[in-house]
C-alpha atoms as a PDB file:
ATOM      1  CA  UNK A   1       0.000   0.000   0.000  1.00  0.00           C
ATOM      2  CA  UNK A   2       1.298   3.167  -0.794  1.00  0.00           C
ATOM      3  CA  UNK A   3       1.853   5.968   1.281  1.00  0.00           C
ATOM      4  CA  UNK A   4       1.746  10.035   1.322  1.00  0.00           C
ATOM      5  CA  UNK A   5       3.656  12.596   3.932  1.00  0.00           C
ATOM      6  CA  UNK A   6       2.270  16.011   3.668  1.00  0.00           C
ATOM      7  CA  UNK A   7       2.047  19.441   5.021  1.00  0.00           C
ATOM      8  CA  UNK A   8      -0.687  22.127   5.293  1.00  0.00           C
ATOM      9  CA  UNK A   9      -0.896  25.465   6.272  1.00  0.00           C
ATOM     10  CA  UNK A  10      -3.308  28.093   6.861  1.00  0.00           C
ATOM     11  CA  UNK A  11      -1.573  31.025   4.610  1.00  0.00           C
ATOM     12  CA  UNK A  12       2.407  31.396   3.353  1.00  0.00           C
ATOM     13  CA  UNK A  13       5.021  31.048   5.945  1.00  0.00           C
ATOM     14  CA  UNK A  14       2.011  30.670   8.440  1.00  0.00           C
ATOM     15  CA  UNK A  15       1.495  27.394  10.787  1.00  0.00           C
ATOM     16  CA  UNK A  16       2.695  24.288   9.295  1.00  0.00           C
ATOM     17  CA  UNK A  17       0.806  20.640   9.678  1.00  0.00           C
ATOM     18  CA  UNK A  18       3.022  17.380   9.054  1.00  0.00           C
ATOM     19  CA  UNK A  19       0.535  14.306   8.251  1.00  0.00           C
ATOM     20  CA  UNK A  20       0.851  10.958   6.798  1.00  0.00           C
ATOM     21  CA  UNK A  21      -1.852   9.173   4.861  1.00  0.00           C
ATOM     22  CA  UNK A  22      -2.956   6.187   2.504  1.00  0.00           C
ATOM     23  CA  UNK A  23      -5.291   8.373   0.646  1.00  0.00           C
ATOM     24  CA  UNK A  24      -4.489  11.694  -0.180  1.00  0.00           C
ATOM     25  CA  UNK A  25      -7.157  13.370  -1.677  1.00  0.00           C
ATOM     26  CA  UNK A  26      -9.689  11.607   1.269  1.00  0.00           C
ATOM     27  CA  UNK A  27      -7.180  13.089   3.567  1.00  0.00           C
ATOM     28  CA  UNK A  28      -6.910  16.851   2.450  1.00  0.00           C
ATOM     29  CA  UNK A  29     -10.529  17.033   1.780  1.00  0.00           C
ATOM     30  CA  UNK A  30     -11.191  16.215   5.400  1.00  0.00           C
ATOM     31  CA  UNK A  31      -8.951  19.178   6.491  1.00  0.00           C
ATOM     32  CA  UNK A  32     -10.836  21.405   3.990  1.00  0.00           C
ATOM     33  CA  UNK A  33     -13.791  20.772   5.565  1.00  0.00           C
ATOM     34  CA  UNK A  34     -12.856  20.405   9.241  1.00  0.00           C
ATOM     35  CA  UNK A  35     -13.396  17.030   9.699  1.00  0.00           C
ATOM     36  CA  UNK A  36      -9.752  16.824  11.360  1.00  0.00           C
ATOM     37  CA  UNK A  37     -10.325  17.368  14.798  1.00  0.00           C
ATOM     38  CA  UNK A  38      -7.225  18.703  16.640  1.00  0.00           C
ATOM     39  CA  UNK A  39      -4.458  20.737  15.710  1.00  0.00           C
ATOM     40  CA  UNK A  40      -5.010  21.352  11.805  1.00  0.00           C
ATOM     41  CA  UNK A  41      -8.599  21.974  12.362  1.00  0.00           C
ATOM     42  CA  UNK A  42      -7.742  24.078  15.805  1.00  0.00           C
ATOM     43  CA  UNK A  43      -5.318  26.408  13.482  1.00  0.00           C
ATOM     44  CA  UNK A  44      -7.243  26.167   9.888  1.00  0.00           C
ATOM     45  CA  UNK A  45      -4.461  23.920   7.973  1.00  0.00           C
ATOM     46  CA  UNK A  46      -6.592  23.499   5.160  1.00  0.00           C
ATOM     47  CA  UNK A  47      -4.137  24.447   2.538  1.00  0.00           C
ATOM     48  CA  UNK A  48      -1.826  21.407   0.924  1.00  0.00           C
ATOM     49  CA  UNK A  49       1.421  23.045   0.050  1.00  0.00           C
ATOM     50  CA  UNK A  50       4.126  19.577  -0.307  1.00  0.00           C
ATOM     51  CA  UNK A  51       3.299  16.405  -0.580  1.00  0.00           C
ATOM     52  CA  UNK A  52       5.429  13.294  -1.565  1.00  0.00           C
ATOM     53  CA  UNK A  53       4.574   9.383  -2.140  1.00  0.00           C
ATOM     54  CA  UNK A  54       5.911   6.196  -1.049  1.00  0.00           C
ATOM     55  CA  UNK A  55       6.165   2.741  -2.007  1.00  0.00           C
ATOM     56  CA  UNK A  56       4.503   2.013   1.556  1.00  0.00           C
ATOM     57  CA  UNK A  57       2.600   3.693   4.364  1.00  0.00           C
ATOM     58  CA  UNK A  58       5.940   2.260   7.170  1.00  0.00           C
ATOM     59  CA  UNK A  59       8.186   4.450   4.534  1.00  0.00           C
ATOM     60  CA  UNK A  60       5.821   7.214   4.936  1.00  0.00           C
ATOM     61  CA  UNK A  61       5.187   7.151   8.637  1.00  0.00           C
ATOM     62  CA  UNK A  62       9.372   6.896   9.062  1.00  0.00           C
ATOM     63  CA  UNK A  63       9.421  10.228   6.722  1.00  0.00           C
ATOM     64  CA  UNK A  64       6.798  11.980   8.881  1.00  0.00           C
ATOM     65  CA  UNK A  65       8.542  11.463  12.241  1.00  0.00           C
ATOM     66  CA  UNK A  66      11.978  12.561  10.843  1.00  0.00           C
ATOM     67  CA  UNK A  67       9.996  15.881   8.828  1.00  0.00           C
ATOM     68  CA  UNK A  68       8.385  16.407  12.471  1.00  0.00           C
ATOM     69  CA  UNK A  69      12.052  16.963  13.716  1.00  0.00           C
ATOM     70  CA  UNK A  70      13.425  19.434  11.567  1.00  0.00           C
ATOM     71  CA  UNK A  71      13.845  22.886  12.074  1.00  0.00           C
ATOM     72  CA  UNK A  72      10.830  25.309  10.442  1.00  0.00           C
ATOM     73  CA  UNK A  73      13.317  26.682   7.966  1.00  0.00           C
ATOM     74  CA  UNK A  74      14.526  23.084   6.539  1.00  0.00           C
ATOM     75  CA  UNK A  75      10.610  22.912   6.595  1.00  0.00           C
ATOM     76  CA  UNK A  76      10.159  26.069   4.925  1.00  0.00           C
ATOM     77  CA  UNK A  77      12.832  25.196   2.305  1.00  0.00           C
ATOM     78  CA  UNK A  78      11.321  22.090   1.166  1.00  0.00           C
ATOM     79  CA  UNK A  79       7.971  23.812   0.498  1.00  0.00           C
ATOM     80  CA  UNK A  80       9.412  25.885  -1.701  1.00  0.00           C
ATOM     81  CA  UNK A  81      12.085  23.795  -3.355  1.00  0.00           C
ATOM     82  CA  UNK A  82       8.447  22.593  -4.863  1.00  0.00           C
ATOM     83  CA  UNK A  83       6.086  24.790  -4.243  1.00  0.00           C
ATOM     84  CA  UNK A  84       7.974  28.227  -4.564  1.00  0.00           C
ATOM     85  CA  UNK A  85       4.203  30.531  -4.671  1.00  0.00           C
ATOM     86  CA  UNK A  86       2.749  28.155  -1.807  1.00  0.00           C
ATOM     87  CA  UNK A  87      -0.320  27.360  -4.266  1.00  0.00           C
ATOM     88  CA  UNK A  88      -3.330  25.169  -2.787  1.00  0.00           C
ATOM     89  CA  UNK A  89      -1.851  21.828  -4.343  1.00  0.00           C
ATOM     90  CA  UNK A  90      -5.126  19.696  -4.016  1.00  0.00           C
ATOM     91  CA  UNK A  91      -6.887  20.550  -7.478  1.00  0.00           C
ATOM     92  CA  UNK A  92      -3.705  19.382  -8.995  1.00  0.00           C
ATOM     93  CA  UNK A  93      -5.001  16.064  -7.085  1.00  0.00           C
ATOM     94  CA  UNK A  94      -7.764  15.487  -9.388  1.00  0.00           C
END
């Protein structure tokens, strides 16, 4: 089963969410609508800015927990290295 490690936000440079799912598009269209409980939902990170896939969801989680560790810059670096405008990247999803 694949596997996906994202981040959201609620605007540029603004709070950052690190998640880990098996279904992307399920996943960020729960955070759009709020159906997140918690801290993306407590601090509106509705907004997909970098996502990347794996060849499993253990591969995924592993890449989560390291993200999680990093400093915000690294963070902030990796969004753009992709995502240099910090566009909503879920339509691209379709």
């Amino acid at each position: 089963m694949a596997g996906y490690v994202y981040i959201t936000t609620n605007q540029k440079h603004g709070t950052l969410y690190i998640g880990v799912t098996s279904d992307l598009e399920r996943r960020i269209h729960e955070h759009r609508e709020g159906r997140t409980p918690g801290f993306s939902s407590t601090y509106g990170c509705s907004r997909l800015v970098w996502y990347e896939e794996h060849d499993s969801i253990g591969t995924a989680i592993q890449r989560e927990k390291s993200l999680k560790r990093w400093y915000r810059q690294w963070k902030i670096a990796l969004i753009e290295a992709m995502n240099p405008d910090w566009r909503d990247l879920y339509l691209d999803l379709w």
